[in-house]
N, C-alpha and C. Protein backbone atom coordinates (compact mmCIF):
# COMPACT_ATOMS: atom_id res chain seq x y z
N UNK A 1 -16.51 -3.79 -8.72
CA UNK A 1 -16.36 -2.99 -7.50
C UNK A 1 -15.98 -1.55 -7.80
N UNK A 2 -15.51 -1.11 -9.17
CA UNK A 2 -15.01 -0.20 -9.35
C UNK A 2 -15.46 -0.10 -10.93
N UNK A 3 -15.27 1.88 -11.20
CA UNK A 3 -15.55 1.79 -12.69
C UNK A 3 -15.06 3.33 -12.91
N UNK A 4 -14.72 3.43 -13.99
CA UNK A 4 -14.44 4.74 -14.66
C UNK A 4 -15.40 5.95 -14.17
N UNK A 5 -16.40 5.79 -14.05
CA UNK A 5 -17.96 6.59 -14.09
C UNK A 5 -17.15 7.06 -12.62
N UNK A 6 -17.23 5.82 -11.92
CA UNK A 6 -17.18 6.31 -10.18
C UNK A 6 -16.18 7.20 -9.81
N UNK A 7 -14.44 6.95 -10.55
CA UNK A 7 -14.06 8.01 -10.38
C UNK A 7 -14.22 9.43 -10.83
N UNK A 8 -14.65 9.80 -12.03
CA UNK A 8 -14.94 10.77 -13.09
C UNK A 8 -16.16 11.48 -11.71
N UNK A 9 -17.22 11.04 -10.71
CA UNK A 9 -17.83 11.10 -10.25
C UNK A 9 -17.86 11.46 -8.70
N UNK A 10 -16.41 10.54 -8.55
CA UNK A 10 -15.89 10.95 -6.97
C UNK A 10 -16.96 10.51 -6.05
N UNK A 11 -17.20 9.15 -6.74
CA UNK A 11 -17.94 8.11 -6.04
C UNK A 11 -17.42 7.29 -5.31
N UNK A 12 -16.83 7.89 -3.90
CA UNK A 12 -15.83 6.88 -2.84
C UNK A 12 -16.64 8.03 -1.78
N UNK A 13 -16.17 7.20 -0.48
CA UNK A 13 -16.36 7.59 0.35
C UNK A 13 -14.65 8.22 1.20
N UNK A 14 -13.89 7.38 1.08
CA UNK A 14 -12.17 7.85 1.32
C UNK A 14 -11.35 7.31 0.07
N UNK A 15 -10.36 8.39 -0.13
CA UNK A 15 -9.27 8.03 -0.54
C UNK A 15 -8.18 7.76 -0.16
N UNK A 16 -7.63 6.21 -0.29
CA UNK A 16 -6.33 6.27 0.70
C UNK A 16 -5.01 6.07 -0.32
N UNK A 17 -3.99 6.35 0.43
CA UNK A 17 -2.93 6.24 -0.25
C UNK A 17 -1.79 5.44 -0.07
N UNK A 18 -1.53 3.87 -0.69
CA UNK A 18 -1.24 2.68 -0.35
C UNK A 18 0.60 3.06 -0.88
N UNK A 19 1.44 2.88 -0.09
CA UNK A 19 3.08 2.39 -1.05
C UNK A 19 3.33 1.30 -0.61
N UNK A 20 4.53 0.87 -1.66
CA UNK A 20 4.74 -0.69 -1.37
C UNK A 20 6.34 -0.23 -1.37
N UNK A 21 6.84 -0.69 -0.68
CA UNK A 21 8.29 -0.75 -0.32
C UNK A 21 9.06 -1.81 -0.27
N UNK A 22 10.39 -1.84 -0.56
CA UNK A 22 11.39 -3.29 -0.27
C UNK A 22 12.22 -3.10 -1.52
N UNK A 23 12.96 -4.27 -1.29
CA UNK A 23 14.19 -4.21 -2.41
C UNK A 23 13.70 -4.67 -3.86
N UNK A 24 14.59 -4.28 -4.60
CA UNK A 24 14.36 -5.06 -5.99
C UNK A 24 14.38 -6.41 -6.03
N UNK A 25 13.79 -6.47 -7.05
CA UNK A 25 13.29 -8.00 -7.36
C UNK A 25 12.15 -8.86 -6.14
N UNK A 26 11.61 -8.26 -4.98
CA UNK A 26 10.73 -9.06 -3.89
C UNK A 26 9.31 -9.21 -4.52
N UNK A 27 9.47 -8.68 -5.92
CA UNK A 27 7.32 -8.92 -6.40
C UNK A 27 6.77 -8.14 -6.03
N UNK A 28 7.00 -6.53 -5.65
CA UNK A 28 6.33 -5.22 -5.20
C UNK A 28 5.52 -5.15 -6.80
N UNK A 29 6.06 -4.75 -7.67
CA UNK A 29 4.87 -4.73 -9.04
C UNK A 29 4.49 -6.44 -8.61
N UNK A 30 4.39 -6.97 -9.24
CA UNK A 30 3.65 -8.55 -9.48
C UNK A 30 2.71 -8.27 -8.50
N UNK A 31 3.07 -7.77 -6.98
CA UNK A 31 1.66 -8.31 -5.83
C UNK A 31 0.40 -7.46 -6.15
N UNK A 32 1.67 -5.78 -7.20
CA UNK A 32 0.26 -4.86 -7.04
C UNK A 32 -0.58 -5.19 -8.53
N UNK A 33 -0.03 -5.92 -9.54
CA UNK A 33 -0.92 -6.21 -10.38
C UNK A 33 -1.83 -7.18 -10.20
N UNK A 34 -1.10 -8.56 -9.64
CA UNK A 34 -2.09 -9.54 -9.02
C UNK A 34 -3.15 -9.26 -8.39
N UNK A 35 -3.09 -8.07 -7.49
CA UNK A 35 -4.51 -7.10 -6.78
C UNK A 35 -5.89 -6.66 -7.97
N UNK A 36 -4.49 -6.19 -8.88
CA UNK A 36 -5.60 -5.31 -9.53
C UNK A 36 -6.31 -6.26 -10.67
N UNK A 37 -5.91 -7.64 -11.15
CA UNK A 37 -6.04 -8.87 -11.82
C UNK A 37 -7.82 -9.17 -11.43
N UNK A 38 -7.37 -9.53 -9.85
CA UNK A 38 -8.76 -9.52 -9.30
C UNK A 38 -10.07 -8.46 -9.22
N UNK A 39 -9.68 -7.41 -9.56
CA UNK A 39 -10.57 -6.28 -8.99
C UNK A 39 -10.57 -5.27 -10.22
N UNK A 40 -11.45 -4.40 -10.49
CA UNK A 40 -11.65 -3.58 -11.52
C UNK A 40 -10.96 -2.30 -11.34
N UNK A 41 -9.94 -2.05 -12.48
CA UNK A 41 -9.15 -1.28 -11.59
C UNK A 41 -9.11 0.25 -13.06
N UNK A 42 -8.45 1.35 -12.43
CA UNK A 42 -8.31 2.66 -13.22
C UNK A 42 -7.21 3.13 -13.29
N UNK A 43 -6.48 3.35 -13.97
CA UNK A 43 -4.75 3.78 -13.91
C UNK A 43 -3.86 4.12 -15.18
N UNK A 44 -3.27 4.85 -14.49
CA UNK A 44 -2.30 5.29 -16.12
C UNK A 44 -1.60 4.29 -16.30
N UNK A 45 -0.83 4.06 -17.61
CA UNK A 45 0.19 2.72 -17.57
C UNK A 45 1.28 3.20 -17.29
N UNK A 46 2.25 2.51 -17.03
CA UNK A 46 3.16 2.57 -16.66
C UNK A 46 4.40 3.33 -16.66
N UNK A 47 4.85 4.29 -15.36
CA UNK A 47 5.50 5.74 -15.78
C UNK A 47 6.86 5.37 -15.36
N UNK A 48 7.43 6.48 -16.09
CA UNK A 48 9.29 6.19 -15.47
C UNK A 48 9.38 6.50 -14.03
N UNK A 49 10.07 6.04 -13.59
CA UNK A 49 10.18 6.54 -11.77
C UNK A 49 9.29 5.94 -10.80
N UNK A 50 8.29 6.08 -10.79
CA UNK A 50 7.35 5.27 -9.89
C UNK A 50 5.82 5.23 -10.89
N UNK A 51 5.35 3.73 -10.31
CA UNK A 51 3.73 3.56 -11.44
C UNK A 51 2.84 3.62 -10.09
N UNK A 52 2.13 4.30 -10.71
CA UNK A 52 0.63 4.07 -9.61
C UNK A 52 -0.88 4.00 -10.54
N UNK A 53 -1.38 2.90 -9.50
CA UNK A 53 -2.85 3.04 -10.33
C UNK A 53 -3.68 2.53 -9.29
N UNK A 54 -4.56 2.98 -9.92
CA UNK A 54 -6.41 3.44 -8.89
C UNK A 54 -7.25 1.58 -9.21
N UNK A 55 -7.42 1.78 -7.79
CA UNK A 55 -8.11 0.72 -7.63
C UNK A 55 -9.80 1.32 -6.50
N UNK A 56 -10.42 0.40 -6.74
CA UNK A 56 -12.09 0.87 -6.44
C UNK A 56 -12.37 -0.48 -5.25
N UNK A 57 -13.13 -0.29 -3.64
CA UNK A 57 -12.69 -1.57 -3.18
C UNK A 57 -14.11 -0.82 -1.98
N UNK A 58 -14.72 -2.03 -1.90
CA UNK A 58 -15.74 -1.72 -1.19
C UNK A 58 -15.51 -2.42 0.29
N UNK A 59 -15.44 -1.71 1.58
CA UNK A 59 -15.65 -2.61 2.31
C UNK A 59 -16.75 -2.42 3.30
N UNK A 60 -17.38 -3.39 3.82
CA UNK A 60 -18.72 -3.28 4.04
C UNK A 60 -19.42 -1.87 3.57
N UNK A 61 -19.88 -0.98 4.44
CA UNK A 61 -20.53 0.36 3.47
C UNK A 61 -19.82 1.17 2.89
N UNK A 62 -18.58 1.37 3.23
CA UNK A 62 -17.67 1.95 2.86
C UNK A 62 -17.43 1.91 1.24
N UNK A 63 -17.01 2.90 0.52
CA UNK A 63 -16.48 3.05 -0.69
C UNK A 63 -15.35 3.57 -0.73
N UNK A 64 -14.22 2.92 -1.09
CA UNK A 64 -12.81 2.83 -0.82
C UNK A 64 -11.89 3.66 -2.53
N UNK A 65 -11.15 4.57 -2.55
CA UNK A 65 -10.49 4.53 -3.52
C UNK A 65 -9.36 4.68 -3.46
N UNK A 66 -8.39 3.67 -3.40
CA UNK A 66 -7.08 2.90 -3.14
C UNK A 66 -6.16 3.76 -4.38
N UNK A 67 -5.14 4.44 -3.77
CA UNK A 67 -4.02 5.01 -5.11
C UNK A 67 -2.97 3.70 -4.10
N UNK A 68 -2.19 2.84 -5.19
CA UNK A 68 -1.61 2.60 -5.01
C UNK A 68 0.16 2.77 -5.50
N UNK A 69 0.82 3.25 -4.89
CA UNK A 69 1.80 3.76 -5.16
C UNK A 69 3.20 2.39 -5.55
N UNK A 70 3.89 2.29 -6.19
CA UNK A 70 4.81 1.12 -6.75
C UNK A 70 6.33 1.89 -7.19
N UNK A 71 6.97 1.45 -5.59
CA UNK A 71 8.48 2.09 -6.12
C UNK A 71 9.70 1.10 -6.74
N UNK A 72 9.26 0.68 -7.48
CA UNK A 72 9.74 -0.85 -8.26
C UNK A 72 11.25 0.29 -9.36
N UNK A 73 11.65 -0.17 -8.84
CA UNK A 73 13.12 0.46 -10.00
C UNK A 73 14.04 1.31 -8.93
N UNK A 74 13.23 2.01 -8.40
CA UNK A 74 13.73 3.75 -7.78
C UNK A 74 14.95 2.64 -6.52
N UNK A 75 14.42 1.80 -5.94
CA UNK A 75 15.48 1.55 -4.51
C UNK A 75 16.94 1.56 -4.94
N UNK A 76 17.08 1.21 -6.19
CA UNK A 76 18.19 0.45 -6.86
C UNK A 76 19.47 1.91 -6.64
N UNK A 77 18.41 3.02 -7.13
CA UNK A 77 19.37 3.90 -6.93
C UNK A 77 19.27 5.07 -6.21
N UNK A 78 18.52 4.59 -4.57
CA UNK A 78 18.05 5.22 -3.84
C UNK A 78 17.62 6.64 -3.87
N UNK A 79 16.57 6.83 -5.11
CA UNK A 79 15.79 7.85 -4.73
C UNK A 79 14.30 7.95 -4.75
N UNK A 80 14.05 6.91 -3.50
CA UNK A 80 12.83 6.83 -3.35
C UNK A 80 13.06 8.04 -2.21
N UNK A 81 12.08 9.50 -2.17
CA UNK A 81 12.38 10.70 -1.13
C UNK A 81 11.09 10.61 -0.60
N UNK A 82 10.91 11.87 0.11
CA UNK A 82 9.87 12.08 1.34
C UNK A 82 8.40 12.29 0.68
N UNK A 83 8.72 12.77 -0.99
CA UNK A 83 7.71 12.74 -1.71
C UNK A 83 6.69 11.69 -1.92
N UNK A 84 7.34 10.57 -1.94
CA UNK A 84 6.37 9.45 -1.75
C UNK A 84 6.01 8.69 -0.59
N UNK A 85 6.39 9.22 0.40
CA UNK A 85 5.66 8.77 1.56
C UNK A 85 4.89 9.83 2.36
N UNK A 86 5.36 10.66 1.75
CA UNK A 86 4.23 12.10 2.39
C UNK A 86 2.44 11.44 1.77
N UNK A 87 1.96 11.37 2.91
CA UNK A 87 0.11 11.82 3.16
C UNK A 87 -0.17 9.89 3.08
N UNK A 88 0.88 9.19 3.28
CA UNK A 88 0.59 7.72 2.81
C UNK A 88 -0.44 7.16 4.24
N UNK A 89 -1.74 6.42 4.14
CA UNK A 89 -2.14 6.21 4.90
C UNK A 89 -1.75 4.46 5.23
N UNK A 90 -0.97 3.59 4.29
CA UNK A 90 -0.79 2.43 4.51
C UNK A 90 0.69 2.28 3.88
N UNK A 91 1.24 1.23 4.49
CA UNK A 91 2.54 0.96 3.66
C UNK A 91 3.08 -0.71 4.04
N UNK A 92 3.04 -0.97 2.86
CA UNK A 92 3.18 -2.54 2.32
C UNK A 92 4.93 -2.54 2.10
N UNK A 93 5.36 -3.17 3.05
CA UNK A 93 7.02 -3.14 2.90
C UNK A 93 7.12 -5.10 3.12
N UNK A 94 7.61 -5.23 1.34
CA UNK A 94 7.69 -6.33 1.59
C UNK A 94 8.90 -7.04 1.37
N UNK A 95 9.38 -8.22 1.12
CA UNK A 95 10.22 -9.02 1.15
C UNK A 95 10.20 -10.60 0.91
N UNK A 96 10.89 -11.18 0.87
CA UNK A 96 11.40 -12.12 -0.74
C UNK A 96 11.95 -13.33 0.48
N UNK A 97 10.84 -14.26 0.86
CA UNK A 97 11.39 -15.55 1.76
C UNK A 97 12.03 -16.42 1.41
N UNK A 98 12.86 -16.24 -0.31
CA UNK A 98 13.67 -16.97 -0.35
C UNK A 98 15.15 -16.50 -0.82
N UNK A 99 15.20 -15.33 0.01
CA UNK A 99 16.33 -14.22 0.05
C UNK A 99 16.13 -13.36 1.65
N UNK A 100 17.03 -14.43 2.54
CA UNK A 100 17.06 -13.23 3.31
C UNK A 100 17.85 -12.16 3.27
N UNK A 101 18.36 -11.40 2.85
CA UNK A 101 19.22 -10.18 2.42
C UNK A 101 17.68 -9.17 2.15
N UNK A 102 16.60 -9.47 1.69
CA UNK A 102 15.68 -8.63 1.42
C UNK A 102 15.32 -9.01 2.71
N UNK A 103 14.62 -9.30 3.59
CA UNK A 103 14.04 -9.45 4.95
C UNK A 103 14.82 -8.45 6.07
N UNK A 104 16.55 -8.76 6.17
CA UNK A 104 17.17 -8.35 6.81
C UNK A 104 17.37 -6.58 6.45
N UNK A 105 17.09 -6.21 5.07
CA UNK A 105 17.47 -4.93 4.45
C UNK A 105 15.91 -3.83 4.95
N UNK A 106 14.64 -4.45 5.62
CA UNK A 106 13.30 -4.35 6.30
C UNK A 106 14.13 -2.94 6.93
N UNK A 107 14.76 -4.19 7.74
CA UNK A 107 15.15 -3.16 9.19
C UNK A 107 16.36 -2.14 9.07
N UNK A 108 16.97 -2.95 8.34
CA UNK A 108 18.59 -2.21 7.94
C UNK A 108 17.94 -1.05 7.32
N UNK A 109 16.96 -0.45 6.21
CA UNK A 109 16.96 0.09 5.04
C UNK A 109 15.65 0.88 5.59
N UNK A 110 14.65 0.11 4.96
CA UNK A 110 13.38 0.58 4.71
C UNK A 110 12.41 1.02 5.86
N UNK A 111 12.98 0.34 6.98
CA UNK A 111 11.93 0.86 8.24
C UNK A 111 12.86 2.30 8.80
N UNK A 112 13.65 2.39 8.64
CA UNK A 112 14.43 3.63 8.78
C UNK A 112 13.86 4.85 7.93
N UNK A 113 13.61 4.50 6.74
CA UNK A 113 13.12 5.61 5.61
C UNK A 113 11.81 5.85 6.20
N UNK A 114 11.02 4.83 6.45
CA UNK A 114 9.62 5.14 7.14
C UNK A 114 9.27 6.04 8.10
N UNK A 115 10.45 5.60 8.88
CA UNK A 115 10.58 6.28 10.14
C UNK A 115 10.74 7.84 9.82
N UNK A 116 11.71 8.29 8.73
CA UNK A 116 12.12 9.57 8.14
C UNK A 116 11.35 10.34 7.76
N UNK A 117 10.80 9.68 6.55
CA UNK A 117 9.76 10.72 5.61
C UNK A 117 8.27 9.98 6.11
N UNK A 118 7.99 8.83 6.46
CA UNK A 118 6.51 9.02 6.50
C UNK A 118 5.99 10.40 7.57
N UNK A 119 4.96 11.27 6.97
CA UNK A 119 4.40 12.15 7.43
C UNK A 119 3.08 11.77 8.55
N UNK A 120 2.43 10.51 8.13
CA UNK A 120 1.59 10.09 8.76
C UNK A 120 1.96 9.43 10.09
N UNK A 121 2.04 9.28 11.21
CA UNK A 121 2.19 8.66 12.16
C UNK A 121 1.48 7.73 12.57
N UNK A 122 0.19 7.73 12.01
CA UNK A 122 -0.42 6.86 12.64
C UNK A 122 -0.75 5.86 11.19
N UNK A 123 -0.36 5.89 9.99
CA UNK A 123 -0.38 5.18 8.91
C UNK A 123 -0.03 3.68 9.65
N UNK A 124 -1.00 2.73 8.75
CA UNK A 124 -0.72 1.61 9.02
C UNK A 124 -0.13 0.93 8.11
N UNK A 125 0.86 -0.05 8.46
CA UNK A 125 1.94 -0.80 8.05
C UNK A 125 1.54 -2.39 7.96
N UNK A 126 2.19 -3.05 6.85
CA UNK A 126 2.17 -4.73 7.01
C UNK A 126 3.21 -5.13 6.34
N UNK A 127 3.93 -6.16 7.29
CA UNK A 127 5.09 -6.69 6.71
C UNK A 127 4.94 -8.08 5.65
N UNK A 128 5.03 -7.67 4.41
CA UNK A 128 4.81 -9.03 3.38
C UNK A 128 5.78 -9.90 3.39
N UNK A 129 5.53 -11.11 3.60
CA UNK A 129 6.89 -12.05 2.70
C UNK A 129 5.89 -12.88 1.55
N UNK A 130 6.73 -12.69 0.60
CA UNK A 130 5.82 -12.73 -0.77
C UNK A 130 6.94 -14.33 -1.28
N UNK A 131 6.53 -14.36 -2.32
CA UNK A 131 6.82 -15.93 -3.12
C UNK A 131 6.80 -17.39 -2.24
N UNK A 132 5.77 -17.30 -1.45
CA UNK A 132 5.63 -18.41 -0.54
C UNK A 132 5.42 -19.56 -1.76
N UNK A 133 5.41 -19.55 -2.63
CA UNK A 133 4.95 -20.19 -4.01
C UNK A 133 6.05 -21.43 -3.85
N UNK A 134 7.18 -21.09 -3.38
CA UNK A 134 8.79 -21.49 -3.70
C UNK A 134 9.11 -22.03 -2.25
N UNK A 135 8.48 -22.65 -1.78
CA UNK A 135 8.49 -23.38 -0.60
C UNK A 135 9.76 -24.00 -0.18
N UNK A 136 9.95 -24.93 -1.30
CA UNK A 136 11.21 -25.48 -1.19
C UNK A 136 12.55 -24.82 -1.17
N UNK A 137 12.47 -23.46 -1.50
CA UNK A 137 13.81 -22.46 -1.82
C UNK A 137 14.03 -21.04 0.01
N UNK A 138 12.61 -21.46 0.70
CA UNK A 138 12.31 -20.68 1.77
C UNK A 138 13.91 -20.50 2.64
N UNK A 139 13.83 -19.34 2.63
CA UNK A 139 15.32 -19.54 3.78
C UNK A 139 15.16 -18.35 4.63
N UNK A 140 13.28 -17.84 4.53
CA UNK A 140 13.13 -16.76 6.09
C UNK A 140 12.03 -17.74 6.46
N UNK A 141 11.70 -17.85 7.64
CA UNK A 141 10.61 -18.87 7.88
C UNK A 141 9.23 -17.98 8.58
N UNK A 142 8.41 -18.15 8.47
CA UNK A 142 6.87 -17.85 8.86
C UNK A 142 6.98 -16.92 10.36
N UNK A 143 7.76 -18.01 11.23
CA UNK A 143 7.99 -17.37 12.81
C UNK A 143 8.82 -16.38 12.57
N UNK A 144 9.74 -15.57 12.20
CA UNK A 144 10.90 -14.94 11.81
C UNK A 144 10.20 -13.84 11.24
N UNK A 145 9.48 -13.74 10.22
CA UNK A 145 8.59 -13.02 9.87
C UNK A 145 7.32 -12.24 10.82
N UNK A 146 6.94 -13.51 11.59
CA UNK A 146 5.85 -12.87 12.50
C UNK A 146 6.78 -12.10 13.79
N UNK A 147 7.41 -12.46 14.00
CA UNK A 147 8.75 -11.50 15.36
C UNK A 147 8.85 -10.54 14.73
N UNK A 148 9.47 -10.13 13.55
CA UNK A 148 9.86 -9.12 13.50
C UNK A 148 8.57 -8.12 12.99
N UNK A 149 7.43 -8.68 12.40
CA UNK A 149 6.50 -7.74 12.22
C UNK A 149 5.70 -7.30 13.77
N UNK A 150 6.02 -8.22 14.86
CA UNK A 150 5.50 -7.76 16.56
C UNK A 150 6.36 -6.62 16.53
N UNK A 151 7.86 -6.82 16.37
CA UNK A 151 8.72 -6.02 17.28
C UNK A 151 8.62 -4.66 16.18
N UNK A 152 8.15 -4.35 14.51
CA UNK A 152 8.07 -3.26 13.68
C UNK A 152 6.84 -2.68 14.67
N UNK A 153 5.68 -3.20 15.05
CA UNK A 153 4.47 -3.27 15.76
C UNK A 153 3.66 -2.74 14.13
N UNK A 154 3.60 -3.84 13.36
CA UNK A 154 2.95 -3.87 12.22
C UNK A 154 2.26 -5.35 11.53
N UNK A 155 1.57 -5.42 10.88
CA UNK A 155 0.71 -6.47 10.48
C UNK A 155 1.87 -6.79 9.48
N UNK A 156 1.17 -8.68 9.30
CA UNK A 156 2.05 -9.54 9.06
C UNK A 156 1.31 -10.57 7.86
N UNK A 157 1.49 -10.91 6.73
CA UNK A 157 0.99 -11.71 6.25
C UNK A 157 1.79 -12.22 5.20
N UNK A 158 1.58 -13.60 4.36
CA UNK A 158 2.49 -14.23 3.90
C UNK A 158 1.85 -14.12 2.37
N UNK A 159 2.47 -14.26 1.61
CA UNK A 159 1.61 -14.09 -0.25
C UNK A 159 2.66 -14.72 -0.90
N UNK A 160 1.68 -14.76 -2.04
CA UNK A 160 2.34 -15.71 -3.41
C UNK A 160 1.84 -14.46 -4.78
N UNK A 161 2.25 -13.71 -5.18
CA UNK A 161 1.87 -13.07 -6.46
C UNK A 161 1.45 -13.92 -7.27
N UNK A 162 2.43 -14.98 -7.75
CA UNK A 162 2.07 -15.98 -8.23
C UNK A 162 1.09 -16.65 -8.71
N UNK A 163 0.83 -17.14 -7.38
CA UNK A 163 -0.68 -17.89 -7.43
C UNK A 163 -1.99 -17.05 -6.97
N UNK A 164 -1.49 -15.82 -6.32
CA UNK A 164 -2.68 -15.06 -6.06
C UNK A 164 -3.12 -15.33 -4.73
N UNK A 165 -2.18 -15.89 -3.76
CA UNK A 165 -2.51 -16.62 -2.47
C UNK A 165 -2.34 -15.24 -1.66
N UNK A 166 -3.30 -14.66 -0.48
CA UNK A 166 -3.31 -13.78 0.42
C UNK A 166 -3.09 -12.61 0.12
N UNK A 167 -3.16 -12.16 -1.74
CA UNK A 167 -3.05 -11.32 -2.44
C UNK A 167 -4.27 -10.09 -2.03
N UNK A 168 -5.40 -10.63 -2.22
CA UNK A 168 -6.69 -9.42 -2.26
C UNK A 168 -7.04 -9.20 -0.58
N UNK A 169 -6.42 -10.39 0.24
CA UNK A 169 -6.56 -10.40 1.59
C UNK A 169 -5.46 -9.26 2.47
N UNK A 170 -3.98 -9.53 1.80
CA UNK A 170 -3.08 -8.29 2.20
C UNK A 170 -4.20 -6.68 1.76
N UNK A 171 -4.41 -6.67 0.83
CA UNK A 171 -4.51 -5.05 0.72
C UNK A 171 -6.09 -5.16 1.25
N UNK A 172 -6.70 -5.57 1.46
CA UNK A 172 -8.20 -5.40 2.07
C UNK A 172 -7.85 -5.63 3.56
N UNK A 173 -7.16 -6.23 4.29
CA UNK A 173 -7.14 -6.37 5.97
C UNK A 173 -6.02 -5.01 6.20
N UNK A 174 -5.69 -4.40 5.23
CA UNK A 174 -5.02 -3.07 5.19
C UNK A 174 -5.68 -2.03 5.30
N UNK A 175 -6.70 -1.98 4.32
CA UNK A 175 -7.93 -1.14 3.98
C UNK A 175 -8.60 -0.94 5.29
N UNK A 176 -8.81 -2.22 6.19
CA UNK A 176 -9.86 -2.48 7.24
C UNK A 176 -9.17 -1.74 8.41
N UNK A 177 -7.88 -1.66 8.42
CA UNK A 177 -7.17 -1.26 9.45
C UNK A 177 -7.07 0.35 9.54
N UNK A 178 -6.99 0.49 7.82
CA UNK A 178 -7.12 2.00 8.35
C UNK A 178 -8.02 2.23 8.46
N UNK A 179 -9.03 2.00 8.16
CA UNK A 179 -10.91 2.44 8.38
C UNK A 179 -11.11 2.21 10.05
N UNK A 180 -9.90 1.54 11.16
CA UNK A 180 -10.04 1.99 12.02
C UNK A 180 -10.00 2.97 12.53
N UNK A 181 -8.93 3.64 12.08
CA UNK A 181 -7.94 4.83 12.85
C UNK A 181 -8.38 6.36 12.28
N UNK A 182 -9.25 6.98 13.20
CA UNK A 182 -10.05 8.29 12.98
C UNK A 182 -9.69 9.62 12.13
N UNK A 183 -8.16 9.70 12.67
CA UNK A 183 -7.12 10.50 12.13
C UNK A 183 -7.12 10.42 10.55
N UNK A 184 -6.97 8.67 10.18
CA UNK A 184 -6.31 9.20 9.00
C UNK A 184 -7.42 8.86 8.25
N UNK A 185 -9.03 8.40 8.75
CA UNK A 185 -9.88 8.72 7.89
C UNK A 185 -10.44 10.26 7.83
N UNK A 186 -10.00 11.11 9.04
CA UNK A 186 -10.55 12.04 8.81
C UNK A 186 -10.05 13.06 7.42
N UNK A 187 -8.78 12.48 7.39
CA UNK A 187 -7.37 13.19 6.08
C UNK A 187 -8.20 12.97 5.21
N UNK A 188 -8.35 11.21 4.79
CA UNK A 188 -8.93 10.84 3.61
C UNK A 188 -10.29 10.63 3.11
N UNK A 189 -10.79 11.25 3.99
CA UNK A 189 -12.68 12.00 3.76
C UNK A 189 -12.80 12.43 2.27
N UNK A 190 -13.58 12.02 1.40
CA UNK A 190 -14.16 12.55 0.03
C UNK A 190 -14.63 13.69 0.11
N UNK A 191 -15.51 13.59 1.48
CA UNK A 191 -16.56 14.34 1.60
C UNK A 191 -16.45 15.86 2.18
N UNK A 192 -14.84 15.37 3.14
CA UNK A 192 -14.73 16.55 3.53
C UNK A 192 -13.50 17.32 2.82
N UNK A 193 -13.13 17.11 1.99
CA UNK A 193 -12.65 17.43 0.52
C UNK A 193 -13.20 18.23 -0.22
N UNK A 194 -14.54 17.98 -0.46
CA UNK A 194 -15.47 18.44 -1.37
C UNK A 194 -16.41 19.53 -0.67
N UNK A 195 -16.42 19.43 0.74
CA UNK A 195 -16.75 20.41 1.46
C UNK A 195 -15.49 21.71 1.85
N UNK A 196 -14.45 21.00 1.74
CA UNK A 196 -13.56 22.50 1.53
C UNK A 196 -13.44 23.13 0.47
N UNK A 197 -13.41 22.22 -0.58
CA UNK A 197 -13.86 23.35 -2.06
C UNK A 197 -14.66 23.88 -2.31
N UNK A 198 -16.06 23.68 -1.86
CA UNK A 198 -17.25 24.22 -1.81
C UNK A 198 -17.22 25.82 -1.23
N UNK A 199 -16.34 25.40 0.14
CA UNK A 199 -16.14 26.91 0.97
C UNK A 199 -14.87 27.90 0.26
N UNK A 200 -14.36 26.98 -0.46
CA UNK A 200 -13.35 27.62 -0.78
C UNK A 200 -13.96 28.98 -2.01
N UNK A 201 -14.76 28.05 -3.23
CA UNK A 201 -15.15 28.69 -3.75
C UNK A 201 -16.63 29.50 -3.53
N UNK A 202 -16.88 29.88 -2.70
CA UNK A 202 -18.13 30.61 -1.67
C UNK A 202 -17.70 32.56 -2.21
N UNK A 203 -19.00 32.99 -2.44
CA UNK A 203 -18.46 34.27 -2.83
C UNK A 203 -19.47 35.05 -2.06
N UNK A 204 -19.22 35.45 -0.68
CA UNK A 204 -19.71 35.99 0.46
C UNK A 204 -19.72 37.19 0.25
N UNK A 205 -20.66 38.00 1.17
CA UNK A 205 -20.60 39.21 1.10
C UNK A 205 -21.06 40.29 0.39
């Protein structure tokens, strides 16, 4: 779905810009490698402070190029800032169903920061509860999860990093959602990117 050539080429049609949010230890890295496990992916390895890497994702005609952003370390000593949620067109804020202290810290913590620094307003959101793997250890339950992702007014889905369960389905019914919303495909246009540099570098006159 993806290849070196295509980016070197700026062979997408949008670029969007995915973060994953929540406390330490909920599987924010694990869900975003498990993604990229499945799918052909482009990225630097792994940086101090926050890792991000390029993923390539087709949906129907569309040519998708996914930066996904991973603030895995930074919550611990709260400086995840406005820098990484500035221009974000999706945000994956997830949480750990067999710890509610991460579920409850959603609302306490992280939907507050959203509220702060996301720049996008109309960015779309999904609330994860991840390690469904651990069934027997569950102590947020499915309904609990779906309430509070009505009352965030954000999408809701359940995953296993693990096993790879609702893994490629979270970030693609993400993808689909923003390919609704006009605004923030108009931001993340390739095309009209490449048409402002064009004018930019124009030597009139």
């Amino acid at each position: 779905m993806g290849s070196a050539e295509g980016e070197r080429n700026g062979d997408y049609d949008y670029s969007l810009k995915v973060l994953l949010i929540g406390d330490s230890g909920v599987g924010k890295s694990s869900l975003m490698l498990s993604f990229l496990s499945n799918l052909d992916s482009l990225g630097p390895p792994p940086t101090v402070g926050v890792d991000f890497r390029i993923k390539y994702l087709t949906i129907g005609d569309k040519k998708l190029k996914i930066t996904i952003w991973d603030t895995a370390g930074q919550e611990k000593f709260r400086t995840i800032t406005g820098s990484y949620y500035r221009g974000t067109h999706g945000i994956i804020m997830v949480y750990d169903v067999t710890r509610r202290d991460t579920f409850k810290n959603l609302v306490d913590i992280w939907a507050k920061e959203v509220a702060i620094y996301s720049t996008n307003h109309d960015c779309i959101k999904v609330l994860v509860g991840n390690k469904v793997d651990k069934e027997i250890d569950r102590k947020v339950t499915r309904e609990e999860g779906i309430a509070l992702a009505k009352e965030m007014g954000c999408m809701f889905i359940e995953c296993s990093a693990k096993t790879g369960e609702n893994v490629s389905r979270c970030f693609q019914d993400l993808a689909i959602e923003i390919l609704g919303v006009p605004r923030l495909l108009e931001e993340a246009s390739n095309k009209s990117k490449v048409k402002v540099s064009a004018n930019a570098g124009c030597q009139c006159g």
